[in-house]
C-alpha atoms as a PDB file:
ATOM      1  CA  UNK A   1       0.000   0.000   0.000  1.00  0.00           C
ATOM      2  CA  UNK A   2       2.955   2.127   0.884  1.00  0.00           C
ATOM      3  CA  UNK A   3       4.877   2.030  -2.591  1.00  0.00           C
ATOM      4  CA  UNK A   4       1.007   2.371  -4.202  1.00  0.00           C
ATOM      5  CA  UNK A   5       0.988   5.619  -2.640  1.00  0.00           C
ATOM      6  CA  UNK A   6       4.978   6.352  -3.020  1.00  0.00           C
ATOM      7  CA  UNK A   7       4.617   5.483  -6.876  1.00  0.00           C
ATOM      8  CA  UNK A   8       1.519   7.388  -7.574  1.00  0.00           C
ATOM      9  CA  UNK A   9       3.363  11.026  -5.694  1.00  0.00           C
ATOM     10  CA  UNK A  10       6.050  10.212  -8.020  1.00  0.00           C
ATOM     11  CA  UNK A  11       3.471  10.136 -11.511  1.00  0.00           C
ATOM     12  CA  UNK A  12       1.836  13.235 -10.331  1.00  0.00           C
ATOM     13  CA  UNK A  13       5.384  15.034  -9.649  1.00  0.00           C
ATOM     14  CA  UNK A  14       6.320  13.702 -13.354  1.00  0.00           C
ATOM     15  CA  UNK A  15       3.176  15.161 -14.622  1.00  0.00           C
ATOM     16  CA  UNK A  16       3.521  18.474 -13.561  1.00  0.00           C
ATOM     17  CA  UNK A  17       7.161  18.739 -14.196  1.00  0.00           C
ATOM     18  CA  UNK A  18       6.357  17.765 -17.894  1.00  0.00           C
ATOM     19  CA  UNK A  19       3.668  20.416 -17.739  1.00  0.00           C
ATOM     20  CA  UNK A  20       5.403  23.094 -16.263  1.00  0.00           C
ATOM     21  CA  UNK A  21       8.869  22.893 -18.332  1.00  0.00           C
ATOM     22  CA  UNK A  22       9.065  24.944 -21.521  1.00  0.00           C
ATOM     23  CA  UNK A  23       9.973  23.547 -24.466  1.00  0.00           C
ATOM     24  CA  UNK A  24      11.595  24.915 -27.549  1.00  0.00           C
ATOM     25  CA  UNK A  25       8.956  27.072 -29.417  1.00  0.00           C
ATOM     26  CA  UNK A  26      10.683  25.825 -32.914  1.00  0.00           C
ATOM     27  CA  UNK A  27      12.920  23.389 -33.564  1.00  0.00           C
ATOM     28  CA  UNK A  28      16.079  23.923 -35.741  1.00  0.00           C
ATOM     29  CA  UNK A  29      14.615  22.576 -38.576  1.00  0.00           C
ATOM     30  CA  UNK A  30      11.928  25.790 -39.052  1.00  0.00           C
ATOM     31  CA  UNK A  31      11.925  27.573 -42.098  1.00  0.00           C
ATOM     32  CA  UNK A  32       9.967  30.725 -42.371  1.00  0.00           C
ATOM     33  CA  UNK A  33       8.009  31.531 -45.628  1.00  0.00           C
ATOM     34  CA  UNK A  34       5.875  34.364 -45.030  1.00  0.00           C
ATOM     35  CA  UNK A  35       4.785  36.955 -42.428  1.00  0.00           C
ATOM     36  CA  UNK A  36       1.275  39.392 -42.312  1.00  0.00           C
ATOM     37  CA  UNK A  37       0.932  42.399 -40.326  1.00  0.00           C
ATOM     38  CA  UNK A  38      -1.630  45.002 -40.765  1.00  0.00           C
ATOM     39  CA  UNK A  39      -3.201  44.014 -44.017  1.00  0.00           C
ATOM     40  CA  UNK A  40       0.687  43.428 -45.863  1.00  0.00           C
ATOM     41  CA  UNK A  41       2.664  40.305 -46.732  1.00  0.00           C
ATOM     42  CA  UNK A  42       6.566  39.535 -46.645  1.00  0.00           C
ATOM     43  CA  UNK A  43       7.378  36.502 -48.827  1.00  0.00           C
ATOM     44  CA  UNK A  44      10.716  35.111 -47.269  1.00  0.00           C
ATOM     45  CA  UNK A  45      11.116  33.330 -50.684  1.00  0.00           C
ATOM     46  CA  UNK A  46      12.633  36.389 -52.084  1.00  0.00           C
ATOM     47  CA  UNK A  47      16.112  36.509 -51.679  1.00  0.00           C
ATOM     48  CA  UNK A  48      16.230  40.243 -51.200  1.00  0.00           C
ATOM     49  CA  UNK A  49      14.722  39.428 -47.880  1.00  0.00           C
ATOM     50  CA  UNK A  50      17.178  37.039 -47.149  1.00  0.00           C
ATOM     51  CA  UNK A  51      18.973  38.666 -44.132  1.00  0.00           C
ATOM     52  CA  UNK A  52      15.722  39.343 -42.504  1.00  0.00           C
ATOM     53  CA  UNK A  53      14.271  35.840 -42.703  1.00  0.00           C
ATOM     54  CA  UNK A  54      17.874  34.614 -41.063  1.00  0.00           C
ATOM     55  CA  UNK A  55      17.561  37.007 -38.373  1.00  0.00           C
ATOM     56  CA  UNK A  56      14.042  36.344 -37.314  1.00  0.00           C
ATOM     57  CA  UNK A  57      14.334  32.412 -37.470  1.00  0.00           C
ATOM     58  CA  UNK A  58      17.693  32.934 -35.066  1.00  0.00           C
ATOM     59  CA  UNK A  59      15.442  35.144 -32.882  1.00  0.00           C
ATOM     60  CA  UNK A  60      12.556  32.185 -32.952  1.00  0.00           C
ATOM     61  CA  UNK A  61      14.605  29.925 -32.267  1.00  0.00           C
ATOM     62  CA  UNK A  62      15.698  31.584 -28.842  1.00  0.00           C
ATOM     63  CA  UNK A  63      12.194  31.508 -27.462  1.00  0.00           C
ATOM     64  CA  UNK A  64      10.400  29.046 -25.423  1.00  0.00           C
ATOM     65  CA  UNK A  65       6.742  28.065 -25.512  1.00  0.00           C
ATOM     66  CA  UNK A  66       4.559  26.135 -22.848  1.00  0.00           C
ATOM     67  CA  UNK A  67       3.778  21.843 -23.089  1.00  0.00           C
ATOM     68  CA  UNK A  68       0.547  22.290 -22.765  1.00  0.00           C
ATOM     69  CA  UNK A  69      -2.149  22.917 -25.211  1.00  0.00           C
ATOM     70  CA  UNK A  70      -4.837  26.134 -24.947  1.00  0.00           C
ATOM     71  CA  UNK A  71      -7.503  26.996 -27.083  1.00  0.00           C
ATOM     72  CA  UNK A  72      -6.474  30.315 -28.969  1.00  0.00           C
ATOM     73  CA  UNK A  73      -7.129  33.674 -28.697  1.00  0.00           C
ATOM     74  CA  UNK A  74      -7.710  34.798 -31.957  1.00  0.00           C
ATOM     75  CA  UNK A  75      -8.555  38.207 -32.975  1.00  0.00           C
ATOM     76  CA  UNK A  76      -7.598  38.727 -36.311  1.00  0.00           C
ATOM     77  CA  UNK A  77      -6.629  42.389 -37.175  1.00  0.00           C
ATOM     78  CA  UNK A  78      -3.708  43.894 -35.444  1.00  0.00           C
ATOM     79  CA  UNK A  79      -1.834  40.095 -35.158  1.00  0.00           C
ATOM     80  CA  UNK A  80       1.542  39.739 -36.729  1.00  0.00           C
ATOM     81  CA  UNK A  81       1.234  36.222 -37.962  1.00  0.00           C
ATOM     82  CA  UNK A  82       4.050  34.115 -39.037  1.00  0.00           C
ATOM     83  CA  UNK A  83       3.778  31.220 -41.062  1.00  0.00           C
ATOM     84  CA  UNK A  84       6.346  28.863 -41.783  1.00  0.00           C
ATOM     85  CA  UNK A  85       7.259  25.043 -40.673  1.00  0.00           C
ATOM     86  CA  UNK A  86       9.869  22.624 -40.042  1.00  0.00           C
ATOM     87  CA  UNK A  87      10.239  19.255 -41.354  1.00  0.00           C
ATOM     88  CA  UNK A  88       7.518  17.357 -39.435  1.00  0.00           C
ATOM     89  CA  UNK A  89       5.047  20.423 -40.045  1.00  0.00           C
ATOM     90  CA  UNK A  90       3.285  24.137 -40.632  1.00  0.00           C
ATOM     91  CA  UNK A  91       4.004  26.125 -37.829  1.00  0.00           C
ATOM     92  CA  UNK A  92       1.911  29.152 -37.115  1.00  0.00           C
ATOM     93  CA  UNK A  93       2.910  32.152 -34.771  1.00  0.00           C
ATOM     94  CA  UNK A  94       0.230  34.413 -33.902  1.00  0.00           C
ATOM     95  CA  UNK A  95       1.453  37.307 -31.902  1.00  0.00           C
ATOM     96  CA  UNK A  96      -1.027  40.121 -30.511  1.00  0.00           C
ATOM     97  CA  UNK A  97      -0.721  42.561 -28.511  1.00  0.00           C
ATOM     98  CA  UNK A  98      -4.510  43.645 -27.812  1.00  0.00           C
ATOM     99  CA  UNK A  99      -4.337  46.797 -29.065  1.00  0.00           C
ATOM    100  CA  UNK A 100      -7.441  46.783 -30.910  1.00  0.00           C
ATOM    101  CA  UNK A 101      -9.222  45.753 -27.007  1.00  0.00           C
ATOM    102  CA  UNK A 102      -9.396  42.390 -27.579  1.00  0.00           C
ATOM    103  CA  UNK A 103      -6.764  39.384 -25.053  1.00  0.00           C
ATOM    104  CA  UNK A 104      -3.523  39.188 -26.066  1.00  0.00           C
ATOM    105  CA  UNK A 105      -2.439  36.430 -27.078  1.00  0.00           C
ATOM    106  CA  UNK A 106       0.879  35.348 -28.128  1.00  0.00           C
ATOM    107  CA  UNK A 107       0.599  31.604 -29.499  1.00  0.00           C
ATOM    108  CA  UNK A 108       2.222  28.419 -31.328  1.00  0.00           C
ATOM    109  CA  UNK A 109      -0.199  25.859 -33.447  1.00  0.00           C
ATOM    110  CA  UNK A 110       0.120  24.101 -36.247  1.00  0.00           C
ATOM    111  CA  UNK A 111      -3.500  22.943 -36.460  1.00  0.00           C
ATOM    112  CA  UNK A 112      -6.162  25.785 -34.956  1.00  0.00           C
ATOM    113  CA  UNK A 113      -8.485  22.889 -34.186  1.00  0.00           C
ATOM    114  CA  UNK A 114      -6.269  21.406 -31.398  1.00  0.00           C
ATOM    115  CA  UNK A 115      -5.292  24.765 -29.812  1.00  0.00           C
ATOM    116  CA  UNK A 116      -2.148  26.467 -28.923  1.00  0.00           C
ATOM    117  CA  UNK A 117       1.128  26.492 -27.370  1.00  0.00           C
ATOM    118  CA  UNK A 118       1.185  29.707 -25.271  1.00  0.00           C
ATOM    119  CA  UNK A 119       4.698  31.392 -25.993  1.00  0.00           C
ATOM    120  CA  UNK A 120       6.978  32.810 -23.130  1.00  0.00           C
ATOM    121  CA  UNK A 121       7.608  36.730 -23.361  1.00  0.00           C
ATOM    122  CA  UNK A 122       5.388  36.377 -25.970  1.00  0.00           C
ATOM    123  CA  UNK A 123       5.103  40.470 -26.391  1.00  0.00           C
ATOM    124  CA  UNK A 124       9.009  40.762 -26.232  1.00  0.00           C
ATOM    125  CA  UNK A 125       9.463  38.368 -28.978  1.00  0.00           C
ATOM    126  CA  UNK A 126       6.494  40.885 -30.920  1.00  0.00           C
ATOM    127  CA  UNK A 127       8.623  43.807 -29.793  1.00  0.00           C
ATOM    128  CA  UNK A 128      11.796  42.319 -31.557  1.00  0.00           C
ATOM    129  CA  UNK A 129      10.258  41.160 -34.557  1.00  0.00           C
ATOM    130  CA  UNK A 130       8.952  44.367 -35.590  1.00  0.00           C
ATOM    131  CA  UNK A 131      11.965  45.677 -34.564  1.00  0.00           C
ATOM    132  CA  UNK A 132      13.939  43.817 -37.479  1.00  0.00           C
ATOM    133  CA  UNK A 133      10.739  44.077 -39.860  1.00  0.00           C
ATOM    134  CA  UNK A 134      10.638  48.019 -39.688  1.00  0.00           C
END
């Protein structure tokens, strides 16, 4: 009865460690192909926007996003949106600030039927972004 009890702390302290630990929000592997913000859209296929697409996928890949799934907050307008993927998947980035009075909402998904990934310092990875995009 003792190492029922003993063994079942232990699962529950797995579980929330696995819950609680970020992971990676991309892995090495992502390639971005195209951001929109505010009605516009940057191809990353173009090579004259090589430099930029380098610099935001190093900046991606410094980030860290939660292990467990939440439905999104999506309000459209206002969102910088990346789309790109890596070689398991599309990867979307929706990053918004709430500006237009909606919930911010700074999120990882590659399917918006299953939810999110909820990314860490989600506005100062928005911040930096539009910092190398303008």
């Amino acid at each position: 009865e003792k190492r029922v009890i003993t063994g079942s702390a232990a699962l529950v302290v797995l579980a929330v460690d696995w819950c609680t630990i970020p992971r990676p929000l991309v892995q090495d592997s992502y390639q971005l192909d195209y951001i929109e913000y505010q009605g516009e859209t940057i191809h990353f296929h173009d090579e004259s926007f090589k430099a930029e697409r380098e610099a935001i996928e190093t900046l991606i890949r410094t980030y860290q996003r939660s292990a467990v799934a939440r439905r999104l907050p999506w309000d459209g307008y206002g969102s910088l949106c990346l789309t790109g993927g890596d070689s398991r998947r599309p990867l979307h980035i929706i990053l918004y600030d709430g500006s237009n009075g909606g919930t911010p909402g700074y999120m990882l998904y590659s399917s918006a039927d299953k939810g999110g990934y909820p990314i860490r310092d989600g506005e100062k990875l928005m911040e930096e972004l539009l910092d190398i995009l303008y």
